[in-house]
PDB file of N, CA and C in Angstrom:
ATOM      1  N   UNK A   1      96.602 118.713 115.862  1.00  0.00           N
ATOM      2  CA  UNK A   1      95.281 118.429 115.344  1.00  0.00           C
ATOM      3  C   UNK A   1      95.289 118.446 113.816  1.00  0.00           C
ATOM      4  N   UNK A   2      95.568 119.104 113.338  1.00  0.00           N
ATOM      5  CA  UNK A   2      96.238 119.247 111.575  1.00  0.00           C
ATOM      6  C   UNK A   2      96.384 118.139 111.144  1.00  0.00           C
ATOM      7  N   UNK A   3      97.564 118.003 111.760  1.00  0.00           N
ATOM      8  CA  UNK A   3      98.304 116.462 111.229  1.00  0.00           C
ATOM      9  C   UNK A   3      97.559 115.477 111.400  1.00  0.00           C
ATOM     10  N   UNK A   4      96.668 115.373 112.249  1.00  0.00           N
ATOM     11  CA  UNK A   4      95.528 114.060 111.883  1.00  0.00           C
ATOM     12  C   UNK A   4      94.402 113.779 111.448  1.00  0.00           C
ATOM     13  N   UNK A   5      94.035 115.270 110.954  1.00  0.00           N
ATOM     14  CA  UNK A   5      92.747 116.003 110.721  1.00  0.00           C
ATOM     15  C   UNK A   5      93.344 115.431 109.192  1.00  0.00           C
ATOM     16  N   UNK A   6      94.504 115.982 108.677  1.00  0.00           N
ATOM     17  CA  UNK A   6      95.533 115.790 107.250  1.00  0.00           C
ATOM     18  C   UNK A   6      95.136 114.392 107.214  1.00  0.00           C
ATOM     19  N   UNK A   7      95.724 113.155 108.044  1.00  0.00           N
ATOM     20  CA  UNK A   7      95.989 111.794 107.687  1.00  0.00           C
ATOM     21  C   UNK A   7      94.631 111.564 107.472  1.00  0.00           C
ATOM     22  N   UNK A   8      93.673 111.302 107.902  1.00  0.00           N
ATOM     23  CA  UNK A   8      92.621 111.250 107.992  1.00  0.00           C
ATOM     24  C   UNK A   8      91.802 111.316 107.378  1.00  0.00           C
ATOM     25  N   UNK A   9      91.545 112.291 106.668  1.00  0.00           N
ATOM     26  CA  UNK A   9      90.764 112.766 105.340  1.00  0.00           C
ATOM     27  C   UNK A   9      91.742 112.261 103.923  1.00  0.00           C
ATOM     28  N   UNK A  10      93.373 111.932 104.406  1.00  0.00           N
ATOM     29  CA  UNK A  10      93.811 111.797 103.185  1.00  0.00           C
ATOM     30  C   UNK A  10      93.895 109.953 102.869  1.00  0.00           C
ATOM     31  N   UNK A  11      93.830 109.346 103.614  1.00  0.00           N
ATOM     32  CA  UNK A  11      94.096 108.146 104.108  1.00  0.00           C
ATOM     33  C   UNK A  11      92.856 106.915 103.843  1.00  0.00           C
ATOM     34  N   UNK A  12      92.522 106.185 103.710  1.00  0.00           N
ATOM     35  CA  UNK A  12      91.521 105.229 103.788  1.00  0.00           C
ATOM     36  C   UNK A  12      91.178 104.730 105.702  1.00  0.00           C
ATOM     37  N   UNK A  13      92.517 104.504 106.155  1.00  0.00           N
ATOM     38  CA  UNK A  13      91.958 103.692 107.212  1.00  0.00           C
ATOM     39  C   UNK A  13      93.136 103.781 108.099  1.00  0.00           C
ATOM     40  N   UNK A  14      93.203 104.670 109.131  1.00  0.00           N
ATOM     41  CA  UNK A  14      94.793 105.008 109.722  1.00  0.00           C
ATOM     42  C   UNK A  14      94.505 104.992 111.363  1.00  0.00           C
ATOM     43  N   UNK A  15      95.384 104.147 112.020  1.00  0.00           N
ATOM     44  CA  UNK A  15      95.466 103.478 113.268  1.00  0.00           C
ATOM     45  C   UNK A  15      96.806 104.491 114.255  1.00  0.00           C
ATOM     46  N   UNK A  16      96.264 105.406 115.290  1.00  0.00           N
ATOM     47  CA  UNK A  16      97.205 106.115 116.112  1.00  0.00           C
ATOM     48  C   UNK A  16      97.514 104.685 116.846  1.00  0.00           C
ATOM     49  N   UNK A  17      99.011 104.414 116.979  1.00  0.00           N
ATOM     50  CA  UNK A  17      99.109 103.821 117.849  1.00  0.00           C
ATOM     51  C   UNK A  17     100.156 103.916 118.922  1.00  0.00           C
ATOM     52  N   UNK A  18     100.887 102.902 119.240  1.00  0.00           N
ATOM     53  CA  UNK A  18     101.715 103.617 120.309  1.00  0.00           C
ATOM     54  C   UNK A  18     102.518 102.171 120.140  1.00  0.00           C
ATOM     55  N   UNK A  19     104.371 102.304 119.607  1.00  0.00           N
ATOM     56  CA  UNK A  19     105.261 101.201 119.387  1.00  0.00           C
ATOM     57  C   UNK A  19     104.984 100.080 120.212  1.00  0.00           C
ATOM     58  N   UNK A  20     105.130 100.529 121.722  1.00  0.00           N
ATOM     59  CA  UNK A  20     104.822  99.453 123.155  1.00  0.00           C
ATOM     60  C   UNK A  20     103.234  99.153 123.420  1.00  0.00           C
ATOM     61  N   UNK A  21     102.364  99.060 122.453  1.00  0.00           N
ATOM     62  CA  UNK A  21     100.908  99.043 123.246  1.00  0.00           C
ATOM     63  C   UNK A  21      99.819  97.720 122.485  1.00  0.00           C
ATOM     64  N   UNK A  22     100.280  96.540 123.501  1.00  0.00           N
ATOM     65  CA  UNK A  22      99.794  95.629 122.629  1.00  0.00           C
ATOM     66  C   UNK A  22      98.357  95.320 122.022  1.00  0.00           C
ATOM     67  N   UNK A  23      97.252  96.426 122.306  1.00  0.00           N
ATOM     68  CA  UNK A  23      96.282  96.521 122.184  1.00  0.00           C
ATOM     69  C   UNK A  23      96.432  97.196 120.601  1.00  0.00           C
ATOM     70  N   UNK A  24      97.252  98.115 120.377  1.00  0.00           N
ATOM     71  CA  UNK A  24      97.255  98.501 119.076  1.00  0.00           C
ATOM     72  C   UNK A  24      97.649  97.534 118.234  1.00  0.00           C
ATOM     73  N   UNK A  25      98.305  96.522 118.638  1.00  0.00           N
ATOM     74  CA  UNK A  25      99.175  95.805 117.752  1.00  0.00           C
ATOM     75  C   UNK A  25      97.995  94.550 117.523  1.00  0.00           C
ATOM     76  N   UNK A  26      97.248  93.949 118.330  1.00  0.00           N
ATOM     77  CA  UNK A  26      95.923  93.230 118.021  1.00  0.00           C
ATOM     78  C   UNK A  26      95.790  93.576 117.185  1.00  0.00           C
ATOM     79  N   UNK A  27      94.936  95.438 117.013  1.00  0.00           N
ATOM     80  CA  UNK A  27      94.181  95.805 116.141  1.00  0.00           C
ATOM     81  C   UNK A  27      94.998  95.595 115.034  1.00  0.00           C
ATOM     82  N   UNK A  28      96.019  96.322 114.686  1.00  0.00           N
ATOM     83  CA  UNK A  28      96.273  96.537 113.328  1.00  0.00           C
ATOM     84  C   UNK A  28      96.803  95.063 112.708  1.00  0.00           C
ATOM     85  N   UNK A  29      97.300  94.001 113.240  1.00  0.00           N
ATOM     86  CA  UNK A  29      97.226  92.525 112.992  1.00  0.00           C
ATOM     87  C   UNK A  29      95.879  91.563 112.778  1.00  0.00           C
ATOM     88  N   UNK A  30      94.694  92.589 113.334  1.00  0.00           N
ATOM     89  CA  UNK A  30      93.322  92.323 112.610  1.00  0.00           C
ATOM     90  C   UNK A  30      93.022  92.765 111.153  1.00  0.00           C
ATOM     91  N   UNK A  31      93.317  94.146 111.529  1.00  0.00           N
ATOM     92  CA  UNK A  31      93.441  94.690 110.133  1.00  0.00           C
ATOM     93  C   UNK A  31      93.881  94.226 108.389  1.00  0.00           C
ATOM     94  N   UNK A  32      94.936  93.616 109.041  1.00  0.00           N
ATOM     95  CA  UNK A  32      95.830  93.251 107.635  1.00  0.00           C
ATOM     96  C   UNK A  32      95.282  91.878 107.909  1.00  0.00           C
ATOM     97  N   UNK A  33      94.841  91.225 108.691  1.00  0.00           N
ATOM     98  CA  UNK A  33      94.438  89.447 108.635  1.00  0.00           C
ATOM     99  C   UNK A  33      93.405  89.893 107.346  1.00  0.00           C
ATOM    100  N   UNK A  34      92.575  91.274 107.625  1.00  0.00           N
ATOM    101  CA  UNK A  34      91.086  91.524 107.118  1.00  0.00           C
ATOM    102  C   UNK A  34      91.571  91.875 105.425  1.00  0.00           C
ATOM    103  N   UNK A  35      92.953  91.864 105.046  1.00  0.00           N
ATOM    104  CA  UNK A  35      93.088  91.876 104.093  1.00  0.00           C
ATOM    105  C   UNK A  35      93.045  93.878 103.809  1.00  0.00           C
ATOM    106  N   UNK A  36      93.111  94.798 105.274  1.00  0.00           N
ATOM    107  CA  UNK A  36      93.330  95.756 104.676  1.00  0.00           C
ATOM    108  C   UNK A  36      94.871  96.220 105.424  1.00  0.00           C
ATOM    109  N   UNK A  37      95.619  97.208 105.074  1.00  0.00           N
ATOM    110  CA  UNK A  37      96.856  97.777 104.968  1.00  0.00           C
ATOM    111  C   UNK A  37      96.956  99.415 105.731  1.00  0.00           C
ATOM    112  N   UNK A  38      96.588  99.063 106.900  1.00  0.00           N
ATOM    113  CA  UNK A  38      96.395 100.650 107.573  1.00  0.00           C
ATOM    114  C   UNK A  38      97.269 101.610 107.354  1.00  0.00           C
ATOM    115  N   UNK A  39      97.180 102.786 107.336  1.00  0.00           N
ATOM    116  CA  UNK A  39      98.473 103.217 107.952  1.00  0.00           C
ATOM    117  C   UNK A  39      98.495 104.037 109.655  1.00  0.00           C
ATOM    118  N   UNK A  40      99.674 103.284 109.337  1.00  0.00           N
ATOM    119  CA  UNK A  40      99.976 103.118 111.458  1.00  0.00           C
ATOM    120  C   UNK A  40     100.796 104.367 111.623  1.00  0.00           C
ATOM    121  N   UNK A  41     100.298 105.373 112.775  1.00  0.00           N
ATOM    122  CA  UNK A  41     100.920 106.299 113.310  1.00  0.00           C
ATOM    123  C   UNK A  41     101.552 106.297 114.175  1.00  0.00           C
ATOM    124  N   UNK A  42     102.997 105.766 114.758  1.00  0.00           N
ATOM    125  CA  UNK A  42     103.161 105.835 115.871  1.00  0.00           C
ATOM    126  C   UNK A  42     103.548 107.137 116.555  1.00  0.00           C
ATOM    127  N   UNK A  43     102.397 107.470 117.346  1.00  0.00           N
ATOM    128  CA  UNK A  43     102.857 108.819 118.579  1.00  0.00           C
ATOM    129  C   UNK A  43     103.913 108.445 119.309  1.00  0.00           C
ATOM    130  N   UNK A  44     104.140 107.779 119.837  1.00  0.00           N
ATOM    131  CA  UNK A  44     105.303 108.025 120.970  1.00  0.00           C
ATOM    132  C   UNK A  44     106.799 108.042 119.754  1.00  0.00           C
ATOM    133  N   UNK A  45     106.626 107.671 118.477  1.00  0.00           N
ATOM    134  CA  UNK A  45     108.070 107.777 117.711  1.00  0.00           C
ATOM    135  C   UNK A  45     108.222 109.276 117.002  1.00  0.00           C
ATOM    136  N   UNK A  46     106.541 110.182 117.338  1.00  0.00           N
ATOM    137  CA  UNK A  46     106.705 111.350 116.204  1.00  0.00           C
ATOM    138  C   UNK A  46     106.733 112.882 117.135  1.00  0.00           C
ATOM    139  N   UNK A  47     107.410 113.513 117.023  1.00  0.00           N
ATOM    140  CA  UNK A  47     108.055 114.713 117.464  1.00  0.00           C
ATOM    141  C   UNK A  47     106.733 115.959 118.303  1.00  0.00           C
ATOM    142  N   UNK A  48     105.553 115.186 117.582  1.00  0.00           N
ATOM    143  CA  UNK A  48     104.414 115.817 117.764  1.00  0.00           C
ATOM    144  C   UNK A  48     103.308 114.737 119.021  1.00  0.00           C
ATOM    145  N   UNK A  49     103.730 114.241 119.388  1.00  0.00           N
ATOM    146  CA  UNK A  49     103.197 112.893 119.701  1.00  0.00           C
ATOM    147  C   UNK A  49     101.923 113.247 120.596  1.00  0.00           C
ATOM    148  N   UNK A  50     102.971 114.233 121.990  1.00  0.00           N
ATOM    149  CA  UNK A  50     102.263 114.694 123.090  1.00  0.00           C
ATOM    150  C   UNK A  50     100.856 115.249 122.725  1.00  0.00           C
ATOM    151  N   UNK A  51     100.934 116.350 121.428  1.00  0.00           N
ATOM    152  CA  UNK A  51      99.990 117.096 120.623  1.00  0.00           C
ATOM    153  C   UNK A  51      99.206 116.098 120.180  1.00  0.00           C
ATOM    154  N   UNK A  52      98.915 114.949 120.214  1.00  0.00           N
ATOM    155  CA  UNK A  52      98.302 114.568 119.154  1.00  0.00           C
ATOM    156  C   UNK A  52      98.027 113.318 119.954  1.00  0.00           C
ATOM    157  N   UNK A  53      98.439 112.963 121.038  1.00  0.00           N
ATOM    158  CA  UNK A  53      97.624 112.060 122.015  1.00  0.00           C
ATOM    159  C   UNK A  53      96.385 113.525 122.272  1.00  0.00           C
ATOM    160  N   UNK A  54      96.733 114.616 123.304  1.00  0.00           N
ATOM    161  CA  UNK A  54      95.546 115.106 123.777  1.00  0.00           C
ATOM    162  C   UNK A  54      95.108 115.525 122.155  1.00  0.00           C
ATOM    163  N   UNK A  55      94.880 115.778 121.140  1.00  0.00           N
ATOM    164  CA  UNK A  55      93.999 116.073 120.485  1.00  0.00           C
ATOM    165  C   UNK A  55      93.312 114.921 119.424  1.00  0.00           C
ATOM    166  N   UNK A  56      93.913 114.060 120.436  1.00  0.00           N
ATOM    167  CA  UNK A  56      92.428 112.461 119.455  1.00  0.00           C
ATOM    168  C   UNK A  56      91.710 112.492 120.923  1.00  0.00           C
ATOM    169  N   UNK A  57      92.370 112.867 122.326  1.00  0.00           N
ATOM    170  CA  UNK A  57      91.280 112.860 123.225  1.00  0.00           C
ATOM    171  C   UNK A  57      90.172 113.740 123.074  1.00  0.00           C
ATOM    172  N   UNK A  58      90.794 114.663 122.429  1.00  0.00           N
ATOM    173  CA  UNK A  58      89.475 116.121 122.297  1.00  0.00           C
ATOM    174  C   UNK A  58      88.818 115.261 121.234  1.00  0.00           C
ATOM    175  N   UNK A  59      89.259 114.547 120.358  1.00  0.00           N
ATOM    176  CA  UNK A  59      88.134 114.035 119.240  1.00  0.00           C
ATOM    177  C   UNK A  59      87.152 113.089 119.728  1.00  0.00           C
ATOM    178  N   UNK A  60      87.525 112.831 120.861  1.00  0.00           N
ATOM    179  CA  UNK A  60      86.381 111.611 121.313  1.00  0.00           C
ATOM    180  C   UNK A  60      86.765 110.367 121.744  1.00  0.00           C
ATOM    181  N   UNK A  61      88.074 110.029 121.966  1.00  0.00           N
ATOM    182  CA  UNK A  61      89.017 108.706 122.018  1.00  0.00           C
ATOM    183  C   UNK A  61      88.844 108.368 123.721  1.00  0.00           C
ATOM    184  N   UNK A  62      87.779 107.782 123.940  1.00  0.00           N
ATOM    185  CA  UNK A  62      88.389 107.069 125.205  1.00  0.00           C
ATOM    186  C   UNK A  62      89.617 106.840 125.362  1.00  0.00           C
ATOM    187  N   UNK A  63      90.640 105.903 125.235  1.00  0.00           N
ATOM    188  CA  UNK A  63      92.264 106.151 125.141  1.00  0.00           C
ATOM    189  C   UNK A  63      92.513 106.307 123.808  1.00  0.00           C
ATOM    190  N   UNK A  64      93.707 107.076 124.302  1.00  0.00           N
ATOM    191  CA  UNK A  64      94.398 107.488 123.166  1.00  0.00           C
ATOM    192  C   UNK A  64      94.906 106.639 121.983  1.00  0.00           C
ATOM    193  N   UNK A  65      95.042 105.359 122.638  1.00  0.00           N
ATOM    194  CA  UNK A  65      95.746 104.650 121.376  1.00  0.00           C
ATOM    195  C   UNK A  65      95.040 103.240 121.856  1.00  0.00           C
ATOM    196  N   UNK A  66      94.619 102.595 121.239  1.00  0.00           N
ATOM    197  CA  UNK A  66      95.011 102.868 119.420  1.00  0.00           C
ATOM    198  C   UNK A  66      93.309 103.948 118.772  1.00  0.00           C
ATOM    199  N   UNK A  67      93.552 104.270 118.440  1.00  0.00           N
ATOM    200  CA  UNK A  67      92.652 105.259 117.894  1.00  0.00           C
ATOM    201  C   UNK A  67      92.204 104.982 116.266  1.00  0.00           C
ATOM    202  N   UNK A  68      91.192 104.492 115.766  1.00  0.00           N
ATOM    203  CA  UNK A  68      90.997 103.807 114.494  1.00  0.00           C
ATOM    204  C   UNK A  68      90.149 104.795 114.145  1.00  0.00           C
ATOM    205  N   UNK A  69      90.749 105.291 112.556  1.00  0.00           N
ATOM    206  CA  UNK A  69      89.979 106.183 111.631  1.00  0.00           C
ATOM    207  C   UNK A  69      89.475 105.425 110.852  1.00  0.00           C
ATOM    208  N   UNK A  70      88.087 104.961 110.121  1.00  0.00           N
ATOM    209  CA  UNK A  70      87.991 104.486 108.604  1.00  0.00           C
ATOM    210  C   UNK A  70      87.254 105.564 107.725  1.00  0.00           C
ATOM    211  N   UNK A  71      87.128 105.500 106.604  1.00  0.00           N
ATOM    212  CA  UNK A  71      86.818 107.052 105.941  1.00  0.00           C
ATOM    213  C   UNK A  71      86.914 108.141 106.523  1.00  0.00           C
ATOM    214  N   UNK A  72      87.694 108.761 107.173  1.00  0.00           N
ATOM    215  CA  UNK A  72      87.706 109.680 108.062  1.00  0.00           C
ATOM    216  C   UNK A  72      86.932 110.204 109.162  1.00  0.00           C
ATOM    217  N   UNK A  73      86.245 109.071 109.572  1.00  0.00           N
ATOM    218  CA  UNK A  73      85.628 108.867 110.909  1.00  0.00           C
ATOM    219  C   UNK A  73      86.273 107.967 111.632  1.00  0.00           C
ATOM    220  N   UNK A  74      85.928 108.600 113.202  1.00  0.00           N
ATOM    221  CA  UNK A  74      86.620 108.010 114.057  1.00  0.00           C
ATOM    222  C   UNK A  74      85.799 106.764 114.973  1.00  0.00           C
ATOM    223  N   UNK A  75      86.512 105.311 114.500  1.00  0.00           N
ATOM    224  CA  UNK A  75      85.197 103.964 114.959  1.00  0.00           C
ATOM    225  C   UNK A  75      85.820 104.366 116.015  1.00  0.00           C
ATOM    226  N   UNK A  76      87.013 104.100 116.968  1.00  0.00           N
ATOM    227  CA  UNK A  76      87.180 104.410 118.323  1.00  0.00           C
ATOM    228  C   UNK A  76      88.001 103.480 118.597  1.00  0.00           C
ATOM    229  N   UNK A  77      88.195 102.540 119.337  1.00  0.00           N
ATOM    230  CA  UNK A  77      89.657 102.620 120.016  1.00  0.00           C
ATOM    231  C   UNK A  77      89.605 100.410 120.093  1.00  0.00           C
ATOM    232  N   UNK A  78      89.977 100.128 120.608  1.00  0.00           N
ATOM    233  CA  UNK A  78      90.050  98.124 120.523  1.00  0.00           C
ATOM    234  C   UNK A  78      88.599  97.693 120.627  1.00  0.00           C
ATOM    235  N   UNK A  79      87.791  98.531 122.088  1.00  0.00           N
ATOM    236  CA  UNK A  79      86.298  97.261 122.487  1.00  0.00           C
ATOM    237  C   UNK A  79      85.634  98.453 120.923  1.00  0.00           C
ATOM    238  N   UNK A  80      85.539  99.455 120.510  1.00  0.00           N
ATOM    239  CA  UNK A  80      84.823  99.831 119.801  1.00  0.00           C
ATOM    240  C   UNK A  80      85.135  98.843 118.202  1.00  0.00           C
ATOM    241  N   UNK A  81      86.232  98.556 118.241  1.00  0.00           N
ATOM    242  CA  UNK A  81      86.657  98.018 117.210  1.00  0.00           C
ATOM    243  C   UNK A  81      86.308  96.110 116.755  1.00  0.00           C
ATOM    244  N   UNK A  82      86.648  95.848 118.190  1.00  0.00           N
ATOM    245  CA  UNK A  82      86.286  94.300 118.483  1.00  0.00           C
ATOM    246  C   UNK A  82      84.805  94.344 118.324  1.00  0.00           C
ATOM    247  N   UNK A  83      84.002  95.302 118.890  1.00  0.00           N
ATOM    248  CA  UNK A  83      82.457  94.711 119.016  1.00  0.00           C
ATOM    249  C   UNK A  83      82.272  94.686 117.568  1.00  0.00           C
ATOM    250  N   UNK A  84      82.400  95.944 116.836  1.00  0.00           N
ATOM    251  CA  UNK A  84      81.787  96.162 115.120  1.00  0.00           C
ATOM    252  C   UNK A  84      82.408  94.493 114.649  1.00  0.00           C
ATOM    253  N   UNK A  85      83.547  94.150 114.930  1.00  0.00           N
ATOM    254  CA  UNK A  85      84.278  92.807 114.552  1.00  0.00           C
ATOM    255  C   UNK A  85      82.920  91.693 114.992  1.00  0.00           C
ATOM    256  N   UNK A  86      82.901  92.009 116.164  1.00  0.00           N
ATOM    257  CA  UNK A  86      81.571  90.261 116.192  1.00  0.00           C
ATOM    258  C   UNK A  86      80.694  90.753 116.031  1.00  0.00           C
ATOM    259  N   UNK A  87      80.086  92.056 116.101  1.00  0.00           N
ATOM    260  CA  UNK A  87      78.537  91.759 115.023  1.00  0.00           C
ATOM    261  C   UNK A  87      78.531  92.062 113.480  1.00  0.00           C
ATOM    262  N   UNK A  88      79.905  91.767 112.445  1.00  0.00           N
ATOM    263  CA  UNK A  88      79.929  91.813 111.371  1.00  0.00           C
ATOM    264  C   UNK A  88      80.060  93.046 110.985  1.00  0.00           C
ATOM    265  N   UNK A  89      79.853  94.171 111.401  1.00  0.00           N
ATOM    266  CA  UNK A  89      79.327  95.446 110.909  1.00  0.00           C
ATOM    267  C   UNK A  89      81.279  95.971 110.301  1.00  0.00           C
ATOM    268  N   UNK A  90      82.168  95.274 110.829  1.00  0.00           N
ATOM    269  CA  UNK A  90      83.452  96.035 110.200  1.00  0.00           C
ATOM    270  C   UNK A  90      84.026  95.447 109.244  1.00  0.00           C
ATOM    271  N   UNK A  91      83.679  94.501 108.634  1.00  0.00           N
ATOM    272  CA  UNK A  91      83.888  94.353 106.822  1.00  0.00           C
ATOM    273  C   UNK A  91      83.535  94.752 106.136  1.00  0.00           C
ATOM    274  N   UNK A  92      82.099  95.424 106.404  1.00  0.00           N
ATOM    275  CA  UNK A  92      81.518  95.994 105.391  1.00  0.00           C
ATOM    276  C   UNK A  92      82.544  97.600 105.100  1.00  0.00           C
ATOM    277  N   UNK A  93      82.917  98.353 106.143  1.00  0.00           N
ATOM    278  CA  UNK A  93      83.452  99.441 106.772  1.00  0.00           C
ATOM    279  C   UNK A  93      84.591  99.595 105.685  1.00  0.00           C
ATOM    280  N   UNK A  94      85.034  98.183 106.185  1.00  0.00           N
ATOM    281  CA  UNK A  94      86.779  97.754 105.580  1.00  0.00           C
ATOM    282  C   UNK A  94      86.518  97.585 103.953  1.00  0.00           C
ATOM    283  N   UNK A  95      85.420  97.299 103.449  1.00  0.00           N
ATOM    284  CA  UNK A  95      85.565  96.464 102.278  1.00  0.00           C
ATOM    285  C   UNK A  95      86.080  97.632 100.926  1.00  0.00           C
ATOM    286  N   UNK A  96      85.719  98.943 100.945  1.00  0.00           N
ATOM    287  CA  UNK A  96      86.621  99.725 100.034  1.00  0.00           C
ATOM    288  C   UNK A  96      88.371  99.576 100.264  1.00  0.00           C
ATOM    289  N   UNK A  97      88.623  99.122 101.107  1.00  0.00           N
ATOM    290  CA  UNK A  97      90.076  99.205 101.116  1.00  0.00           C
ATOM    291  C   UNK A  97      90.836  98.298 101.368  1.00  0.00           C
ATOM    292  N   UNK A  98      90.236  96.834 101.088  1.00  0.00           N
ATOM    293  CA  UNK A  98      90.912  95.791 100.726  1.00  0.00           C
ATOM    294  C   UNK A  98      91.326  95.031  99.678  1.00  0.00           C
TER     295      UNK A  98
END
Protein backbone atom coordinates (compact mmCIF):
# COMPACT_ATOMS: atom_id res chain seq x y z
CA UNK A 1 0.00 0.00 0.00
CA UNK A 2 3.05 2.49 0.56
CA UNK A 3 4.40 1.95 -2.61
CA UNK A 4 1.35 3.21 -4.35
CA UNK A 5 0.12 5.49 -1.87
CA UNK A 6 4.28 6.84 -2.71
CA UNK A 7 3.67 6.68 -6.71
CA UNK A 8 0.69 8.35 -6.52
CA UNK A 9 0.97 11.40 -4.66
CA UNK A 10 4.46 11.60 -6.29
CA UNK A 11 3.50 11.09 -9.90
CA UNK A 12 1.07 13.11 -12.20
CA UNK A 13 -0.79 10.21 -13.76
CA UNK A 14 0.32 6.43 -13.06
CA UNK A 15 -1.41 3.30 -14.66
CA UNK A 16 -1.13 -0.31 -12.43
CA UNK A 17 -1.00 -2.54 -15.06
CA UNK A 18 -0.32 -5.98 -15.80
CA UNK A 19 2.61 -6.91 -18.92
CA UNK A 20 -0.18 -9.58 -20.50
CA UNK A 21 -3.46 -7.45 -20.06
CA UNK A 22 -4.63 -5.94 -23.16
CA UNK A 23 -7.05 -3.73 -21.54
CA UNK A 24 -4.15 -1.93 -19.85
CA UNK A 25 -2.35 -1.59 -22.91
CA UNK A 26 -5.59 0.27 -24.72
CA UNK A 27 -5.47 2.50 -21.85
CA UNK A 28 -2.06 3.58 -21.61
CA UNK A 29 -1.84 3.79 -25.74
CA UNK A 30 -4.81 6.28 -25.10
CA UNK A 31 -2.88 8.00 -22.84
CA UNK A 32 0.19 8.90 -24.79
CA UNK A 33 -2.19 9.27 -28.19
CA UNK A 34 -3.66 12.14 -25.46
CA UNK A 35 -0.28 13.50 -25.58
CA UNK A 36 0.30 12.45 -21.83
CA UNK A 37 3.34 10.03 -20.61
CA UNK A 38 2.03 7.81 -17.68
CA UNK A 39 3.96 6.06 -15.62
CA UNK A 40 3.18 2.34 -16.00
CA UNK A 41 3.47 -0.07 -13.08
CA UNK A 42 3.75 -3.37 -13.98
CA UNK A 43 2.52 -5.77 -10.98
CA UNK A 44 3.00 -9.01 -12.25
CA UNK A 45 7.02 -7.82 -13.12
CA UNK A 46 7.43 -6.22 -9.35
CA UNK A 47 8.42 -8.39 -6.35
CA UNK A 48 5.52 -6.75 -4.48
CA UNK A 49 2.91 -7.35 -7.06
CA UNK A 50 0.58 -9.83 -5.07
CA UNK A 51 0.58 -6.81 -2.26
CA UNK A 52 -0.42 -4.38 -4.38
CA UNK A 53 -3.04 -6.09 -6.66
CA UNK A 54 -5.15 -6.74 -3.22
CA UNK A 55 -4.36 -3.27 -1.97
CA UNK A 56 -5.70 -1.15 -5.18
CA UNK A 57 -8.68 -3.67 -4.50
CA UNK A 58 -9.02 -2.28 -0.94
CA UNK A 59 -8.76 1.23 -2.72
CA UNK A 60 -11.78 0.75 -4.69
CA UNK A 61 -10.58 -0.96 -8.09
CA UNK A 62 -13.18 -3.06 -9.52
CA UNK A 63 -10.19 -5.04 -11.25
CA UNK A 64 -7.12 -4.74 -10.42
CA UNK A 65 -5.54 -3.69 -13.50
CA UNK A 66 -5.36 -1.46 -15.10
CA UNK A 67 -5.96 0.83 -12.27
CA UNK A 68 -5.64 4.72 -13.37
CA UNK A 69 -4.41 7.38 -10.86
CA UNK A 70 -4.62 11.16 -12.12
CA UNK A 71 -3.60 13.72 -9.39
CA UNK A 72 -3.60 11.18 -6.99
CA UNK A 73 -7.02 10.07 -7.31
CA UNK A 74 -8.15 7.02 -8.33
CA UNK A 75 -10.55 7.52 -11.97
CA UNK A 76 -10.77 3.59 -11.92
CA UNK A 77 -10.05 1.03 -14.19
CA UNK A 78 -10.84 0.90 -18.66
CA UNK A 79 -15.13 1.45 -18.68
CA UNK A 80 -14.33 4.19 -15.88
CA UNK A 81 -11.73 5.52 -18.07
CA UNK A 82 -13.42 5.10 -21.61
CA UNK A 83 -16.73 6.72 -20.38
CA UNK A 84 -14.81 10.15 -18.86
CA UNK A 85 -13.10 9.62 -22.67
CA UNK A 86 -16.67 10.05 -24.56
CA UNK A 87 -18.18 12.52 -22.46
CA UNK A 88 -14.99 14.76 -22.74
CA UNK A 89 -14.55 15.07 -19.07
CA UNK A 90 -10.72 13.31 -19.39
CA UNK A 91 -8.77 16.05 -21.16
CA UNK A 92 -9.58 18.35 -19.06
CA UNK A 93 -8.17 15.75 -16.10
CA UNK A 94 -5.12 15.09 -18.47
CA UNK A 95 -4.48 18.63 -19.50
CA UNK A 96 -1.76 19.54 -16.57
CA UNK A 97 0.31 16.79 -17.80
CA UNK A 98 0.58 17.04 -21.32
Amino acid sequence: MDKITRLVSEKGVVIFSKSSCCLCYAVIILFQELGVNPVVCEIDQDPEGREMEKALTRLGCNAPVPAVFIAGKLVGSTNEVMSLHLSGSLIPLLKPYQ
